[in-house]
Protein backbone atom coordinates (compact mmCIF):
# COMPACT_ATOMS: atom_id res chain seq x y z
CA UNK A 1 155.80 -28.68 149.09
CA UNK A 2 154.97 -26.17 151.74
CA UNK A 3 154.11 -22.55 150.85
CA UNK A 4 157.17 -21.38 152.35
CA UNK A 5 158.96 -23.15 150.34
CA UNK A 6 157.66 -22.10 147.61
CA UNK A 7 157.37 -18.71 147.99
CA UNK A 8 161.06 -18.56 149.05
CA UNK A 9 161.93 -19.97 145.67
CA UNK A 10 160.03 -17.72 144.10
CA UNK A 11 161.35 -14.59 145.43
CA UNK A 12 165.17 -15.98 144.75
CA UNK A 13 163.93 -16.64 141.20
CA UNK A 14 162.25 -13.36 141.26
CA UNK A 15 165.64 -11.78 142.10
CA UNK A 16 167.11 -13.76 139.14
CA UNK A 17 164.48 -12.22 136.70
CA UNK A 18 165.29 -9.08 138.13
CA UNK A 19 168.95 -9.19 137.43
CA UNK A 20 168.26 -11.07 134.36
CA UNK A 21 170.57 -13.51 135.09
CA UNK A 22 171.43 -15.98 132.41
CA UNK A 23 171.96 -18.92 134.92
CA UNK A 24 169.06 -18.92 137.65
CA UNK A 25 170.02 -20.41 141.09
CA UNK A 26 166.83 -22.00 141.46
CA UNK A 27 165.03 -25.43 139.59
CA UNK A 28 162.06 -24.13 138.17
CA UNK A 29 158.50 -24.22 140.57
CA UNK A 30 156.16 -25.07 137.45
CA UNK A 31 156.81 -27.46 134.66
CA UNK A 32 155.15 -29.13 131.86
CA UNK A 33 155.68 -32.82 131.53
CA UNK A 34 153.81 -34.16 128.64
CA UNK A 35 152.77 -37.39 128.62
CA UNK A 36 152.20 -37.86 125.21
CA UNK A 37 151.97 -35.32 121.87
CA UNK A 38 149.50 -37.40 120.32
CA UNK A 39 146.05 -36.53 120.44
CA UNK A 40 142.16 -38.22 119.48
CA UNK A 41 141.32 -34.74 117.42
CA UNK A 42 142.62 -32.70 114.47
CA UNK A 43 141.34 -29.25 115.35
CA UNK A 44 142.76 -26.52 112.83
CA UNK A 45 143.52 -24.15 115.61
CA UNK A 46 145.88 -26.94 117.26
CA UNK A 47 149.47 -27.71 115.92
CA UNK A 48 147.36 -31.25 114.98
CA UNK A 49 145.66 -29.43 112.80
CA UNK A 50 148.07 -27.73 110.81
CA UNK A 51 150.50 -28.58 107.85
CA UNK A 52 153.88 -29.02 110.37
CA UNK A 53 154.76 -32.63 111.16
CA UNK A 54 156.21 -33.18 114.42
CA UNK A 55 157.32 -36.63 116.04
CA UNK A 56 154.39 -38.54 118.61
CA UNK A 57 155.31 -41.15 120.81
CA UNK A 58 154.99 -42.04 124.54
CA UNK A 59 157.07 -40.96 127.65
CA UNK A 60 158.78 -43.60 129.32
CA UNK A 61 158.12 -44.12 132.90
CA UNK A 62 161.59 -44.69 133.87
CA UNK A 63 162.09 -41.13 131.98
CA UNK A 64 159.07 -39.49 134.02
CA UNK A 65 160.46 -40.89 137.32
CA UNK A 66 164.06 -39.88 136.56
CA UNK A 67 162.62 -36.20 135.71
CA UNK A 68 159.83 -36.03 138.88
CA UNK A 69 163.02 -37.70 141.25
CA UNK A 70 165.48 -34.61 140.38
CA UNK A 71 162.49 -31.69 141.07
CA UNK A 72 161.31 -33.02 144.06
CA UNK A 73 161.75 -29.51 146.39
CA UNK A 74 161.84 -27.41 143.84
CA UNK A 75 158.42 -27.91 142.04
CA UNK A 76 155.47 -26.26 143.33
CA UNK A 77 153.18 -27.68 140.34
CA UNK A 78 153.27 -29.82 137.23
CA UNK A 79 151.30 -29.31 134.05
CA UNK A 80 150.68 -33.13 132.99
CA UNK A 81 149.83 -32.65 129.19
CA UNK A 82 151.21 -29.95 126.59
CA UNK A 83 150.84 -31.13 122.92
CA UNK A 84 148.71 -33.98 123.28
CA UNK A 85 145.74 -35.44 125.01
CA UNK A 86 147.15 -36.96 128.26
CA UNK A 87 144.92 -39.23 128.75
CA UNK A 88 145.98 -41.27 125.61
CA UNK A 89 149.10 -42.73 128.44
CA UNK A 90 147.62 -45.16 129.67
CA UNK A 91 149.84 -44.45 132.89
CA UNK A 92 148.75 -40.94 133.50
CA UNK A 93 146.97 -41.84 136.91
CA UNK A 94 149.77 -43.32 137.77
CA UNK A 95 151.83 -40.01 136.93
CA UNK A 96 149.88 -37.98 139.18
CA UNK A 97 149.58 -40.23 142.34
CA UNK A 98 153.92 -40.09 141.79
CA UNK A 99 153.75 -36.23 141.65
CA UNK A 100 150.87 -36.07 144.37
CA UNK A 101 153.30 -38.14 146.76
CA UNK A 102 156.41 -36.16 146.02
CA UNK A 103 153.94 -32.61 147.22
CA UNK A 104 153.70 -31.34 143.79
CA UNK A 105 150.56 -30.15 142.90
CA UNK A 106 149.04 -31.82 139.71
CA UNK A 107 147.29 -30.13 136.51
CA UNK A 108 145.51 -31.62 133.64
CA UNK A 109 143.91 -29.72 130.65
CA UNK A 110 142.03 -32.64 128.59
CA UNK A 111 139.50 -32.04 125.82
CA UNK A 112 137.69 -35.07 127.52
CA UNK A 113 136.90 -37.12 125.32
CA UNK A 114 138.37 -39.73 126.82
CA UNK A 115 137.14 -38.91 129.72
CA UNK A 116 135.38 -41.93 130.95
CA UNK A 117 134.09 -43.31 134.18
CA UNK A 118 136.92 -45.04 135.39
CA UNK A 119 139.43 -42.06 133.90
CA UNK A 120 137.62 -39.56 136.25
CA UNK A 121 137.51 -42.21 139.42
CA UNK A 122 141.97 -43.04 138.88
CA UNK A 123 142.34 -39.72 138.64
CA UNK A 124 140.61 -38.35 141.33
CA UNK A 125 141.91 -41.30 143.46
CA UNK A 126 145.50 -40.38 142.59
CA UNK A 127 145.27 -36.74 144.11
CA UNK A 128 144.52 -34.54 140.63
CA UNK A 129 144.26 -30.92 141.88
CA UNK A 130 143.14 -28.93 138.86
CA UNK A 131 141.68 -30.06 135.30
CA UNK A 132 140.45 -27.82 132.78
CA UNK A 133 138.06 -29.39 129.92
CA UNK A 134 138.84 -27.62 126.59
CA UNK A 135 135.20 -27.24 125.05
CA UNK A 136 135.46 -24.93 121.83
CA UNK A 137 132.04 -24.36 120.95
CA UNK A 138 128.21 -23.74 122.56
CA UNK A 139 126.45 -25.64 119.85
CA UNK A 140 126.97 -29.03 118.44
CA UNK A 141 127.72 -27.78 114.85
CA UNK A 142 130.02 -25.19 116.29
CA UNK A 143 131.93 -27.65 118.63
CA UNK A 144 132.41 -30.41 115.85
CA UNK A 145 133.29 -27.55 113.05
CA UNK A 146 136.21 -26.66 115.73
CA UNK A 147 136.67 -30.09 117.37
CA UNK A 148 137.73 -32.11 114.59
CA UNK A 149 136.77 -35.74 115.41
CA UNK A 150 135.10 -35.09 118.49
CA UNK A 151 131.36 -35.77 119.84
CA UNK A 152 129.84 -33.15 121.04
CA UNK A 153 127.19 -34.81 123.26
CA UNK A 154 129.43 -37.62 124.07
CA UNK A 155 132.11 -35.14 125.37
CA UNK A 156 129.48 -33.08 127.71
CA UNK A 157 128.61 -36.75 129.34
CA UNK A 158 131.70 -37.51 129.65
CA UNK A 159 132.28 -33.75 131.64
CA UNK A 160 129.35 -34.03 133.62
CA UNK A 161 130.61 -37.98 134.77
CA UNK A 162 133.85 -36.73 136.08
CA UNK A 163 131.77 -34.07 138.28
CA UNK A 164 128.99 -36.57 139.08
CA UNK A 165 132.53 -38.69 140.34
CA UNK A 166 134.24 -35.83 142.18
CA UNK A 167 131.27 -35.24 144.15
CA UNK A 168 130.59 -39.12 144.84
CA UNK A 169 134.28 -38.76 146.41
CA UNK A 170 134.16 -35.63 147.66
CA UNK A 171 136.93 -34.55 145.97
CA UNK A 172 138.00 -31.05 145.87
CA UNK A 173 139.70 -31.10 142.54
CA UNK A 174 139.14 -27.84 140.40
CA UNK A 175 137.11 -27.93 137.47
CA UNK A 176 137.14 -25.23 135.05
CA UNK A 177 135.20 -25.39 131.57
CA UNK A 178 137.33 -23.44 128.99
CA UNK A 179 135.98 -22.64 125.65
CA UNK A 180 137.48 -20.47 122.38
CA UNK A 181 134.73 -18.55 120.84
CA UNK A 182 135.91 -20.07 117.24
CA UNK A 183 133.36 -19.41 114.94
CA UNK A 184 130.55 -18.11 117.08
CA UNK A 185 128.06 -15.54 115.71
CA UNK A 186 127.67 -12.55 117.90
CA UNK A 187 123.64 -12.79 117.36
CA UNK A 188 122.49 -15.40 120.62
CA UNK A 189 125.87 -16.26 121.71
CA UNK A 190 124.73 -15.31 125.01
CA UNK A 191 121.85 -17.75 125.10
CA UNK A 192 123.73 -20.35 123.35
CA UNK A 193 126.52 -19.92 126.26
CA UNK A 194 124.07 -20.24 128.86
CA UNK A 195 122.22 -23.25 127.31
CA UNK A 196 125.71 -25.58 127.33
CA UNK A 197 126.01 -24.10 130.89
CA UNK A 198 122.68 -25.30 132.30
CA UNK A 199 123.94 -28.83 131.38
CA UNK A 200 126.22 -28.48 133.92
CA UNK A 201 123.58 -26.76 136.77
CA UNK A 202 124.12 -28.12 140.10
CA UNK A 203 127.21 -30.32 139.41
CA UNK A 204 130.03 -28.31 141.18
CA UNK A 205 131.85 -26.86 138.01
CA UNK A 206 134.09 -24.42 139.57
CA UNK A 207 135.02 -21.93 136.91
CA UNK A 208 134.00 -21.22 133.18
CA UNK A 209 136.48 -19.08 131.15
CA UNK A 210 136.25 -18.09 127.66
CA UNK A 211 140.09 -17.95 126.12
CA UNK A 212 141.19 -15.70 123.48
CA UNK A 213 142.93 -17.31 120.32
CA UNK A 214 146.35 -16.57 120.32
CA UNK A 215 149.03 -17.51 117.48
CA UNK A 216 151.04 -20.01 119.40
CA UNK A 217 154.84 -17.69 120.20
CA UNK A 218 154.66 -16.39 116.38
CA UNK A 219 154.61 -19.92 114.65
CA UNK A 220 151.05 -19.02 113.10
CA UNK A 221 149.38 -15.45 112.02
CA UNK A 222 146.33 -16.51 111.40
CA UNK A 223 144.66 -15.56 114.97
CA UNK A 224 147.00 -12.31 115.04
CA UNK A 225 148.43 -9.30 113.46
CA UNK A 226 151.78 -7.69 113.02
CA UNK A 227 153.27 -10.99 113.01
CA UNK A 228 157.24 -9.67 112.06
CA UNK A 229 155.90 -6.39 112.19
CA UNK A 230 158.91 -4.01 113.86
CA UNK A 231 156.95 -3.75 117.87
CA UNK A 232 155.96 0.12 119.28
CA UNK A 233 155.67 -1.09 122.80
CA UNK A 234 158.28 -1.50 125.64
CA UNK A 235 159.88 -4.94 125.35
CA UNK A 236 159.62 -7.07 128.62
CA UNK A 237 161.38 -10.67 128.87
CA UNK A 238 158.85 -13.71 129.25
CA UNK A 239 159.30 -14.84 133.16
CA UNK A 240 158.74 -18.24 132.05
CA UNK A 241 162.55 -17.97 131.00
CA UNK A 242 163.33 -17.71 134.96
CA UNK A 243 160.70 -19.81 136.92
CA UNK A 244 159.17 -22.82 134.04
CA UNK A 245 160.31 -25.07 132.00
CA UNK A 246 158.81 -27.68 129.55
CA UNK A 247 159.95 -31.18 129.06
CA UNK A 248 159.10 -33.30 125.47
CA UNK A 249 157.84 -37.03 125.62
CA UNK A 250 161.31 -38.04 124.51
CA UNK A 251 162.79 -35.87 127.60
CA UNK A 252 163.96 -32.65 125.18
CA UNK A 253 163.93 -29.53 127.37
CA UNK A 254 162.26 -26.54 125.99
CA UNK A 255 161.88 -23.41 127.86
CA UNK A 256 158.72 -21.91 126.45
CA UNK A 257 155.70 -24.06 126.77
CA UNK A 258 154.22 -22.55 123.26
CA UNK A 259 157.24 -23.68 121.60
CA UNK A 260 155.09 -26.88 119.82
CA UNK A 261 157.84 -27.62 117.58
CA UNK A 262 160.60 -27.62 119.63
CA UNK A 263 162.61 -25.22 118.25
CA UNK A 264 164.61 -23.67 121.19
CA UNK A 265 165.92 -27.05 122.66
């Protein structure tokens, strides 16, 4: 999609918000298609983690074609995971070379490990635009208290082969590092931080962002406060409402991508 395009249907959607209009003219530009809920961790901070069962399976393809086929001109860029780990469909390359043709732009956030060789070469290959690698922790003890099931050395190789691959290509996906402070003392964080950085040095990681916890739309207090709690500040709607949208495995239509359990359908 040009940026014309999209910018046009973001101002009409803007005008929607505006208005608060109840029925938006417009197909949403951003959406979350997720490949999969299931995932290769348990981390307590995810919904995999916690006590709530929710049903995992795998999205059809006829059911992602059908869904890409009927936002082709509208989307500006999809979100290929939400619950899940992506990469656990063993189509997913094939997902973003359909989106890629179509002119959406493609997004992946992947706690990599699964992130192999071939993974990072199919995806590349298939036009990926943007993939952030959820890392939650600068030490191995730290990552593998917070990354239940994971590896932390395996994961970092498997991060520094999908650079070592972009650059082989010349790709010019964006790579971003992401990483929760869970659990990290304040006394040599710094130095900690800049340790797992220098196993990246002079592989073309584009970003690093540290995220703050959050408590997933209200579901869970155990990141937050005044959960319930009557609010003191000046209520403004979520734009999501007007310009996103999130789709289940099993094609259920949510319209707030923190809404793990599906309970606005």
């Amino acid at each position: 999609m040009d940026k014309f395009t999209h910018f046009s249907n973001l101002a009409s959607i803007y005008a929607s918000y505006l208005k608060r209009d109840e029925v938006v003219k417009k197909l949403p530009t951003r959406v979350w298609i997720e490949p999969t809920p299931a995932c290769n961790l348990t981390c307590g901070h995810c919904p995999h983690g916690m006590d709530t069962p929710f049903d995992k399976g795998i999205m059809k393809w006829e059911l992602f074609t059908k869904i890409v086929d009927e936002l082709t001109g509208s989307v500006y860029d999809v979100n290929l995971f939400h619950r899940g780990e992506s990469l656990i469909h063993k189509r997913l390359a094939d997902m973003v070379a359909y989106c890629h043709d179509r002119g959406m732009h493609t997004r992946l956030h992947t706690n990599a490990g699964l992130m192999d060789e071939a993974w990072s070469r199919n995806l590349i290959e298939a036009g990926l635009d943007y993939v952030s690698f959820s890392f939650d922790g600068y030490t191995k003890e730290t990552y593998e208290k917070n990354r239940v099931g994971g590896d932390y050395e395996a994961t970092i190789a498997n991060i520094r082969t999908f650079l070592k691959v972009k650059a082989e290509l010349g790709s010019k996906v964006f790579t971003i590092l992401q990483v929760m402070e869970l659990g990290e003392a304040p006394d040599g964080k710094e130095e900690r931080k800049l340790a797992l950085l220098s196993r990246f040095d002079g592989l073309g990681l584009g970003r690093f962002v540290v995220r703050t916890p959050h408590n997933w739309a209200g579901d869970f207090d155990e990141f937050g406060h005044g959960v319930g709690d009557e609010p003191t500040f000046r209520f403004t709607p979520c734009t999501f409402l007007w310009y996103a949208m999130t789709i289940f495995y099993d094609g259920r239509v949510a319209p707030c991508p923190q809404d793990f359990y599906g309970k606005m359908i």
